[in-house]
Protein backbone atom coordinates (compact mmCIF):
# COMPACT_ATOMS: atom_id res chain seq x y z
CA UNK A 1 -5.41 32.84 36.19
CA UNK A 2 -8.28 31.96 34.19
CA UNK A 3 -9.34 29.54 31.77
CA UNK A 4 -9.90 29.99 28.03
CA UNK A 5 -13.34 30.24 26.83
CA UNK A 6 -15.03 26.30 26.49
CA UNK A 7 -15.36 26.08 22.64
CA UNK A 8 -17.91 23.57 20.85
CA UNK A 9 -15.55 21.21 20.64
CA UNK A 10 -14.90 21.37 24.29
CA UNK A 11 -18.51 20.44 25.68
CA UNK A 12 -19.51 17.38 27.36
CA UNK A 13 -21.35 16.15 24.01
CA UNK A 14 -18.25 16.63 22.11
CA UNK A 15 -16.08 14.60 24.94
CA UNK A 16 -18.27 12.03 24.71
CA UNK A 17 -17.81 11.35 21.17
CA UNK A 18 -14.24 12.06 20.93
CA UNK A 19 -14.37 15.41 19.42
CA UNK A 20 -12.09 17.52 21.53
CA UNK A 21 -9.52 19.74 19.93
CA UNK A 22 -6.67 17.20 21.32
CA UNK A 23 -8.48 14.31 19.34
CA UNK A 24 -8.93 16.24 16.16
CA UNK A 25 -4.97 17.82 16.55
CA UNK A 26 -4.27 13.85 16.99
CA UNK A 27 -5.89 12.72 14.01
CA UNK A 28 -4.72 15.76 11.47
CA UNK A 29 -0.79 14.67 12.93
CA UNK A 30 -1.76 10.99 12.32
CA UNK A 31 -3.02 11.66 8.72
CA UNK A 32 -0.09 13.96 7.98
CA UNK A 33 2.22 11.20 9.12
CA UNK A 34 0.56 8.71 6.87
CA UNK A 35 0.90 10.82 4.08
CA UNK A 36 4.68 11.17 4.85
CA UNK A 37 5.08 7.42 5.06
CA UNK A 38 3.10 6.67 1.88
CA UNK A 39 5.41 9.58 -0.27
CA UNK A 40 8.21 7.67 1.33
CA UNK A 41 7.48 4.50 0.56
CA UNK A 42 6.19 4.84 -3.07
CA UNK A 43 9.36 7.10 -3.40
CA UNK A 44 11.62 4.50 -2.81
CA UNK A 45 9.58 2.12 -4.54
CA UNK A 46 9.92 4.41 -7.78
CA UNK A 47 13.89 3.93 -7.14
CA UNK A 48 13.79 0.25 -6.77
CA UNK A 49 11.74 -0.38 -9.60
CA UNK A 50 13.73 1.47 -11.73
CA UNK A 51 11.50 4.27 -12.67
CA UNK A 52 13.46 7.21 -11.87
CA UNK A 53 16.90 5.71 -13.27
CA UNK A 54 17.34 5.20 -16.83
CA UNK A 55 17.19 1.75 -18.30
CA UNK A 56 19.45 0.38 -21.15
CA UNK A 57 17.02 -0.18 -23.83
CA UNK A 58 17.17 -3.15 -26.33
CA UNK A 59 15.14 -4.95 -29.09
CA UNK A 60 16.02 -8.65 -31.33
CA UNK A 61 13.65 -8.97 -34.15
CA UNK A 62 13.41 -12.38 -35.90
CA UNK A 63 14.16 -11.46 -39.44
CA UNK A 64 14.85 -14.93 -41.12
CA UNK A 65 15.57 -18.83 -40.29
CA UNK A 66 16.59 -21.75 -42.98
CA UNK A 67 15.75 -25.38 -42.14
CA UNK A 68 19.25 -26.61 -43.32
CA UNK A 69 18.04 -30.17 -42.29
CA UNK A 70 16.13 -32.72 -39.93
CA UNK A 71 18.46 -32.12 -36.88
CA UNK A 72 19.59 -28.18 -37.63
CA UNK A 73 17.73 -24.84 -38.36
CA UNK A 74 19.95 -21.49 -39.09
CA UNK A 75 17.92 -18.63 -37.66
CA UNK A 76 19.10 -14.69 -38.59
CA UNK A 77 17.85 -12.20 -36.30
CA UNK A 78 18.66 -8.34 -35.75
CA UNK A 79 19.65 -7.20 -32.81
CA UNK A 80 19.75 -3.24 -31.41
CA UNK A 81 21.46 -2.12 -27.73
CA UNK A 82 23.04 0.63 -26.59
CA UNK A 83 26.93 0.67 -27.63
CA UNK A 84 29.35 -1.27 -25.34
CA UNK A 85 26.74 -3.66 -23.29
CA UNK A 86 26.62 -7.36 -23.30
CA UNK A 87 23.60 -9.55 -23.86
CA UNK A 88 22.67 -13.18 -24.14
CA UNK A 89 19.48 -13.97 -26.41
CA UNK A 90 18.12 -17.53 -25.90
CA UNK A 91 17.19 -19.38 -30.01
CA UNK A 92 14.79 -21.36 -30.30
CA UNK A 93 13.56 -24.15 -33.24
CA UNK A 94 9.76 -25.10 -33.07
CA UNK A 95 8.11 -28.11 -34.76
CA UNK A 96 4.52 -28.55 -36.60
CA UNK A 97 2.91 -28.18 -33.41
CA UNK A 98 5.24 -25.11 -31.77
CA UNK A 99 6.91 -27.39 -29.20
CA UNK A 100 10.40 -26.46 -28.56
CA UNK A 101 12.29 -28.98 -30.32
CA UNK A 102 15.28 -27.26 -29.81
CA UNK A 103 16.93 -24.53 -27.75
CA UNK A 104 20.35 -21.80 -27.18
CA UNK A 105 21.54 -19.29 -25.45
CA UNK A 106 23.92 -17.51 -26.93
CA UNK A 107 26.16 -14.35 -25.56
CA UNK A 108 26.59 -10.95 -27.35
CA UNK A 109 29.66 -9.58 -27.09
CA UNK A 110 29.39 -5.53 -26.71
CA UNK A 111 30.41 -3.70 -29.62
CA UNK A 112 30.25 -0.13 -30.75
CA UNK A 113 27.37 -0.33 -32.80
CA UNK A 114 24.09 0.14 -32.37
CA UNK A 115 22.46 -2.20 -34.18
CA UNK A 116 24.03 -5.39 -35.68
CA UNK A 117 22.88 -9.10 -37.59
CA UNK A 118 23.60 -11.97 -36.01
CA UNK A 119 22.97 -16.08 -37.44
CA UNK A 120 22.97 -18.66 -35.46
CA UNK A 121 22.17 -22.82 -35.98
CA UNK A 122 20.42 -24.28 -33.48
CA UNK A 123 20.43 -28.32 -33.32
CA UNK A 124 17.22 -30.17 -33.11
CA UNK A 125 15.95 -33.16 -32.15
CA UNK A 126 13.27 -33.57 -35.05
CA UNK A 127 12.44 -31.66 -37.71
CA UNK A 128 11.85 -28.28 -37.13
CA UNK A 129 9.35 -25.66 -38.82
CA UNK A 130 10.77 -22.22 -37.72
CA UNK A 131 13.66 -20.77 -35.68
CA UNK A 132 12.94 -17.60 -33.91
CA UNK A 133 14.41 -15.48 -31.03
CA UNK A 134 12.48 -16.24 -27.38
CA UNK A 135 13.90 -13.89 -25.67
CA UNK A 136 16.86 -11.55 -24.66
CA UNK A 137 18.56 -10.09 -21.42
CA UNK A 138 21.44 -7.66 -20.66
CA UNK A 139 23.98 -9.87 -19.09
């Protein structure tokens, strides 16, 4: 029986710097295993985060808001979501110098259309300025 033929990467030099063919077969399966892990991982991160699925999409726009006294501002605001899903959007009423003076949450029922107008009053502990939308959620 003989013994292949010593190749460069065979030779003492080589050896002694850890560049045998079993080191470099090592280190392509450990990069090709890293590159598995990291497709993996960022994979599933896509599907956790949401990427890959489709989200329900929805917008409130401030259109208009009526002081109606010291202690109550009316505020009218548009909102669009995708037919038959509930919400909650939280109303606020700012002052002179935008502090929340007061504050509510209010549910959306779901509803067949799209897009639909919605008033609300909002009770205040001084004088309010504006009334606006903060924010929304699908609930």
């Amino acid at each position: 029986m003989t013994s292949p033929a010593p190749t460069e990467h065979d030779s003492p030099l080589a050896a002694r710097y850890g560049r045998t063919t079993s080191q470099a077969r090592r280190t392509r399966i450990i990069a090709i295993v890293a590159g598995i892990a990291f497709a993996v991982v960022f994979g599933a991160w896509l599907w956790w985060a949401g990427i890959l699925t489709p989200n329900a999409q929805f917008e409130a726009k401030d259109t208009a808001h009526s002081i109606e006294s010291d202690s109550l501002v009316s505020v009218t605001w548009q909102f669009t979501v995708d037919p038959g899903l509930p919400a909650s959007c939280a109303v606020q009423a700012l002052n002179s110098t935008y502090a929340i003076v007061g504050w509510r949450v209010v549910d959306i029922p779901p509803s067949d259309d799209t897009i639909r107008t919605f008033t609300e009053q909002v009770r205040t502990s001084e004088r309010a300025v504006t009334g606006l939308i903060y924010r929304c959620w699908l609930t």
